[in-house]
N, C-alpha and C. Protein backbone atom coordinates (compact mmCIF):
# COMPACT_ATOMS: atom_id res chain seq x y z
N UNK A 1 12.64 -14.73 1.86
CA UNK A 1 12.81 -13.32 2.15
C UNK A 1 11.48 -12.62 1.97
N UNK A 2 11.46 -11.79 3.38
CA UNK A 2 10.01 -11.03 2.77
C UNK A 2 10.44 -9.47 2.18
N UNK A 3 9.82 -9.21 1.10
CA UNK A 3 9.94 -7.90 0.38
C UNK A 3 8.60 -7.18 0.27
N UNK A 4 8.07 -5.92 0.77
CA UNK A 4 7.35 -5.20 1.26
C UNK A 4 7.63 -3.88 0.40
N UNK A 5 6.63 -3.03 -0.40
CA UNK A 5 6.33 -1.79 -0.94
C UNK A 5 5.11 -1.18 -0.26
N UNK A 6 5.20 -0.20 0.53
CA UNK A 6 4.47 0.65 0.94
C UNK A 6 3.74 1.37 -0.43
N UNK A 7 2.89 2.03 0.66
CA UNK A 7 2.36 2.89 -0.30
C UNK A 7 2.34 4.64 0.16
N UNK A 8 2.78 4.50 1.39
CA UNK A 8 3.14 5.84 2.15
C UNK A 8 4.07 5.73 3.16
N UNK A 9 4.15 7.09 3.51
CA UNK A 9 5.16 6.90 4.66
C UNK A 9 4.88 6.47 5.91
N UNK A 10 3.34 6.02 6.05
CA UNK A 10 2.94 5.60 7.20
C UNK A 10 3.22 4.00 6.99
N UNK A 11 2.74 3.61 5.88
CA UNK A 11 2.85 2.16 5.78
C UNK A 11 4.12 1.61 5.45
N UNK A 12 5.28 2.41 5.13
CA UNK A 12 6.47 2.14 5.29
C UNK A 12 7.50 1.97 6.70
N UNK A 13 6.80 3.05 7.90
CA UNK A 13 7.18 2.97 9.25
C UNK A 13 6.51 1.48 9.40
N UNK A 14 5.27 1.15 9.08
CA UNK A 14 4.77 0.25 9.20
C UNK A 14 5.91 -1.23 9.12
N UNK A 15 5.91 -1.29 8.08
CA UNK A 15 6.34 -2.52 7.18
C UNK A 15 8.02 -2.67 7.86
N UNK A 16 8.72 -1.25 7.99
CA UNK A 16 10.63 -1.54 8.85
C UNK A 16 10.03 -2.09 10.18
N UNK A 17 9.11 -1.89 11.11
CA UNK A 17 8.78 -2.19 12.22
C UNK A 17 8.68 -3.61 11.86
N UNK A 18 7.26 -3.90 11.23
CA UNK A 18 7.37 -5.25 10.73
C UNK A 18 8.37 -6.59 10.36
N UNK A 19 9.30 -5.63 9.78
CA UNK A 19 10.59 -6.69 8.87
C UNK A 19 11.58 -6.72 10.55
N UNK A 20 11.68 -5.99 11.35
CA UNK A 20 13.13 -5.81 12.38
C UNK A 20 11.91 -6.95 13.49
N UNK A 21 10.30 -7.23 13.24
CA UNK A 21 10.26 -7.92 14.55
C UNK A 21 10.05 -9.24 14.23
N UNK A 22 9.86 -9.69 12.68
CA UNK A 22 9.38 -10.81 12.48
C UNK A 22 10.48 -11.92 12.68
N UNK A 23 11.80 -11.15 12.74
CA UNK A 23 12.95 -11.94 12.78
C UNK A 23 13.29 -13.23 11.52
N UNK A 24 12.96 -12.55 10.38
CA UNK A 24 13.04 -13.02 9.09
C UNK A 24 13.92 -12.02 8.12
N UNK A 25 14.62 -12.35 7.17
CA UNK A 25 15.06 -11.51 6.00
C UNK A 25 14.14 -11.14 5.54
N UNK A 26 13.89 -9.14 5.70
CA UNK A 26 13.49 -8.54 5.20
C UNK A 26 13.50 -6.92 4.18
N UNK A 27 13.19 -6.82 3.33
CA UNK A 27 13.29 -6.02 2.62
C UNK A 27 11.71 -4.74 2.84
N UNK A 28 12.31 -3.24 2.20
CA UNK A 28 11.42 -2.62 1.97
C UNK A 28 12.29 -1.53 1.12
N UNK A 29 10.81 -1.54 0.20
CA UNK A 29 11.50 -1.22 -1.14
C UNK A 29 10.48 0.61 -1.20
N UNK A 30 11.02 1.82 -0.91
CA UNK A 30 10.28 2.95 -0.74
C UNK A 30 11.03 4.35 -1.66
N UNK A 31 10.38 4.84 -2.83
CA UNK A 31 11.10 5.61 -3.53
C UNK A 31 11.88 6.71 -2.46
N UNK A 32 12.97 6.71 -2.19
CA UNK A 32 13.61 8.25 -1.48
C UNK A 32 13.04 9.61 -2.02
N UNK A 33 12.14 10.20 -1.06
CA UNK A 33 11.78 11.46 -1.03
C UNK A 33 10.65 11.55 -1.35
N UNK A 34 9.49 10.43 -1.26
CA UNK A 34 8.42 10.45 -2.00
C UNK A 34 7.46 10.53 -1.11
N UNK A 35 7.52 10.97 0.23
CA UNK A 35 6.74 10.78 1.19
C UNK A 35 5.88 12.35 0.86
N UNK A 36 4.09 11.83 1.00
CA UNK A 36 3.01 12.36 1.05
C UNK A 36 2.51 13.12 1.89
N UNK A 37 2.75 13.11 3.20
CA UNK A 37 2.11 13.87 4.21
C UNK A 37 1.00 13.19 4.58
N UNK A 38 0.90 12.03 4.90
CA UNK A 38 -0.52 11.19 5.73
C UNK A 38 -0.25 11.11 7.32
N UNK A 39 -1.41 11.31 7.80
CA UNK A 39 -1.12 10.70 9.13
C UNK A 39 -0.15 9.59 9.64
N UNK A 40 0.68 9.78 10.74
CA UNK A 40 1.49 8.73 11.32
C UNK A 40 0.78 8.36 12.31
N UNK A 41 0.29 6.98 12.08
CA UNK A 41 -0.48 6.10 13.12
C UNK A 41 0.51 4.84 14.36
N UNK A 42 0.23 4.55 15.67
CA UNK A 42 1.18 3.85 15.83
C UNK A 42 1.72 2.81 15.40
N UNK A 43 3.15 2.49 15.67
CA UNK A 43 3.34 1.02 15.37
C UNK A 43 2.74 -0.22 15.70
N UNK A 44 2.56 -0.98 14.98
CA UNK A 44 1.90 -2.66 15.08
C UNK A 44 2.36 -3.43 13.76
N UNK A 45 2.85 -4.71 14.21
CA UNK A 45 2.89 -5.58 13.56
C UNK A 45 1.90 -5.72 12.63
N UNK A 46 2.47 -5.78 10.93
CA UNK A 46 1.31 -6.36 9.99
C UNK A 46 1.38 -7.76 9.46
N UNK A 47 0.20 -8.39 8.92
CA UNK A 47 0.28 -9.67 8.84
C UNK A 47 1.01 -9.46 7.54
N UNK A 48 2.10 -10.81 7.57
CA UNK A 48 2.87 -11.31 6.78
C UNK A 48 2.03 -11.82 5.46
N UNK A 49 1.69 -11.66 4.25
CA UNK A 49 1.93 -12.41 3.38
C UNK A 49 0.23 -12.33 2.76
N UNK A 50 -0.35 -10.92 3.35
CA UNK A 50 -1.26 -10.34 3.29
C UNK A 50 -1.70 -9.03 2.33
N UNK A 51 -2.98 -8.87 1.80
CA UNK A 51 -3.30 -7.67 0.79
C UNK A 51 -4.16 -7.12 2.23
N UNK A 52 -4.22 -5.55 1.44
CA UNK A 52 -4.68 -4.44 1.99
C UNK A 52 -6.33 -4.41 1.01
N UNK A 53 -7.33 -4.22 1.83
CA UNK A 53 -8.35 -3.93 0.87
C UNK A 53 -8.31 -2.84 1.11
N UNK A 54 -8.11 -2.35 -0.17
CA UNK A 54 -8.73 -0.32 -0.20
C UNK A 54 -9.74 -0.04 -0.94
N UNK A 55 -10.20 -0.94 -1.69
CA UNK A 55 -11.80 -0.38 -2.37
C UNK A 55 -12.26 -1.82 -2.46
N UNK A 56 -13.83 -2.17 -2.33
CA UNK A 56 -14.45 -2.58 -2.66
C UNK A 56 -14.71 -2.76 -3.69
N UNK A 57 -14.89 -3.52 -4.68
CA UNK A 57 -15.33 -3.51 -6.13
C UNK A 57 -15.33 -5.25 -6.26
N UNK A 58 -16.27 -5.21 -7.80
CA UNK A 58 -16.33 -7.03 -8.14
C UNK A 58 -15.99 -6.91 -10.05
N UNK A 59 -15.99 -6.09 -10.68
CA UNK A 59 -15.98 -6.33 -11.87
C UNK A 59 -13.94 -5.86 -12.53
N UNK A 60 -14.11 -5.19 -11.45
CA UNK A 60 -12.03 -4.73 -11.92
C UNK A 60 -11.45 -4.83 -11.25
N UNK A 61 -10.08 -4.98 -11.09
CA UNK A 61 -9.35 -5.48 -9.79
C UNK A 61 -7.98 -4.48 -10.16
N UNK A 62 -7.68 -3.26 -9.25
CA UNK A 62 -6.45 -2.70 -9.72
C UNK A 62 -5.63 -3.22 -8.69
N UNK A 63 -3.69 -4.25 -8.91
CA UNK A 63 -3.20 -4.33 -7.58
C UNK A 63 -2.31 -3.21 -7.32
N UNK A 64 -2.03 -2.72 -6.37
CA UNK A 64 -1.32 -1.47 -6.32
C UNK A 64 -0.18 -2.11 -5.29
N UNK A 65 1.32 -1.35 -6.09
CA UNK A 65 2.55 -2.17 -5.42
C UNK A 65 3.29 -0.66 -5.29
N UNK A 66 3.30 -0.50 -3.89
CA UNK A 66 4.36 0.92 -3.88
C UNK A 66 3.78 2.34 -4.19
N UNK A 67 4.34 3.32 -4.62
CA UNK A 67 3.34 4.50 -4.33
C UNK A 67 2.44 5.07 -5.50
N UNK A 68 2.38 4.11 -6.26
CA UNK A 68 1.53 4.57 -7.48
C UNK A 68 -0.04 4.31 -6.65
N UNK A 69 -0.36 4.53 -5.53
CA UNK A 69 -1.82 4.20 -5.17
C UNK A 69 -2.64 5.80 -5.76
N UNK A 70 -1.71 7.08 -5.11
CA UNK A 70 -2.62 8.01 -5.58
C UNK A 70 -2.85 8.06 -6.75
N UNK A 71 -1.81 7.89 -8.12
CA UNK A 71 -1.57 7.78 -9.46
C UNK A 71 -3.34 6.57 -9.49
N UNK A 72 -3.88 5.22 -9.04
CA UNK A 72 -4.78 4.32 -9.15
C UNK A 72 -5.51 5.09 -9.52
N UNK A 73 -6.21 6.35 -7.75
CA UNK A 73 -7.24 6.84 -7.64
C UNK A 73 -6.90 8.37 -8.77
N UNK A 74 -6.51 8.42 -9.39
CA UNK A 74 -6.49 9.74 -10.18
C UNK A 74 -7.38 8.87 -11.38
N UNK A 75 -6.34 7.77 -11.83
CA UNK A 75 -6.90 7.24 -13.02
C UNK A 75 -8.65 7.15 -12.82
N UNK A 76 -9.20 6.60 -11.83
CA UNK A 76 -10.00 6.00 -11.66
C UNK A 76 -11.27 7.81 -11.80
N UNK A 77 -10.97 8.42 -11.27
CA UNK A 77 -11.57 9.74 -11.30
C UNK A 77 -11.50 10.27 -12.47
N UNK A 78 -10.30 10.11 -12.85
CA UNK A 78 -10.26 11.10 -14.53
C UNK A 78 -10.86 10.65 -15.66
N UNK A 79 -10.85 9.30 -15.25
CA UNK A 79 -12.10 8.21 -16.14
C UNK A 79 -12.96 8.39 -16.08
N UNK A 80 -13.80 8.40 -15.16
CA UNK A 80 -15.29 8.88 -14.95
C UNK A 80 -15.52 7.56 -14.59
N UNK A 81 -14.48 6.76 -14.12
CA UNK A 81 -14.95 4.91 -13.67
C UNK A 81 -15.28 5.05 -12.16
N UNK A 82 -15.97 6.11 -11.46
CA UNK A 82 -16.20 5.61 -10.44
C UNK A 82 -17.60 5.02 -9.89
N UNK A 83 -18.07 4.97 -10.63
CA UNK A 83 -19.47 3.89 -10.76
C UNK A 83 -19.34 2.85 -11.12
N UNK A 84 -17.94 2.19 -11.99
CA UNK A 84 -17.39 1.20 -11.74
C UNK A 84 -17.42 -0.04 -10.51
N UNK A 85 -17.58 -1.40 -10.75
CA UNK A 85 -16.95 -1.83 -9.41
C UNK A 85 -15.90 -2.17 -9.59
N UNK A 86 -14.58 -1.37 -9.21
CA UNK A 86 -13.42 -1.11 -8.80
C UNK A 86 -13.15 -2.02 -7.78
N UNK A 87 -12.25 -3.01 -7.64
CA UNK A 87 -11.39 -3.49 -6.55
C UNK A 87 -10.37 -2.93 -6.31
N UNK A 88 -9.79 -2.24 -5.22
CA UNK A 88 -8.18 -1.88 -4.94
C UNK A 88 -7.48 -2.39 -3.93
N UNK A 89 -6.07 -2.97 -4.31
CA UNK A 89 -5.75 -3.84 -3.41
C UNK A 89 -4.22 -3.40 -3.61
């Protein structure tokens, strides 16, 4: 079974598109009512079984599962770690 956490409401249109074409048992797991206001980009298939790089970094590695991504980048600012090398994934 594939199980999928967005991190917005774009990447959640994303991921139901995904699960209804891969023709596999799929799940997506998205808090109700938690949608952000990001751009809606079109649909396309995402690769199965794949990370998202969202930051560059080599010394920390944050993985981000679901919508705690803005909650990452707050931490990461309120720290003063952004001279850090930060990985976000």
């Amino acid at each position: 079974m594939i199980i999928m956490t967005p991190s917005d409401e774009n990447e959640c249109r994303q991921m139901l598109y995904t699960g209804y074409q891969c023709g596999k048992p799929a799940a997506v797991r998205y808090p109700r009512g938690n949608a952000v206001g990001v751009k809606l980009t079109p649909l396309e298939m995402l690769p199965i079984g794949k990370s998202r790089l969202i930051r560059k970094g080599q010394k920390i590695a944050i993985l981000n599962f679901g919508t705690l991504l803005p909650s990452a980048f707050r931490v990461i600012r309120k720290n003063s770690m952004q001279r850090l090398s930060i990985c976000v994934l």
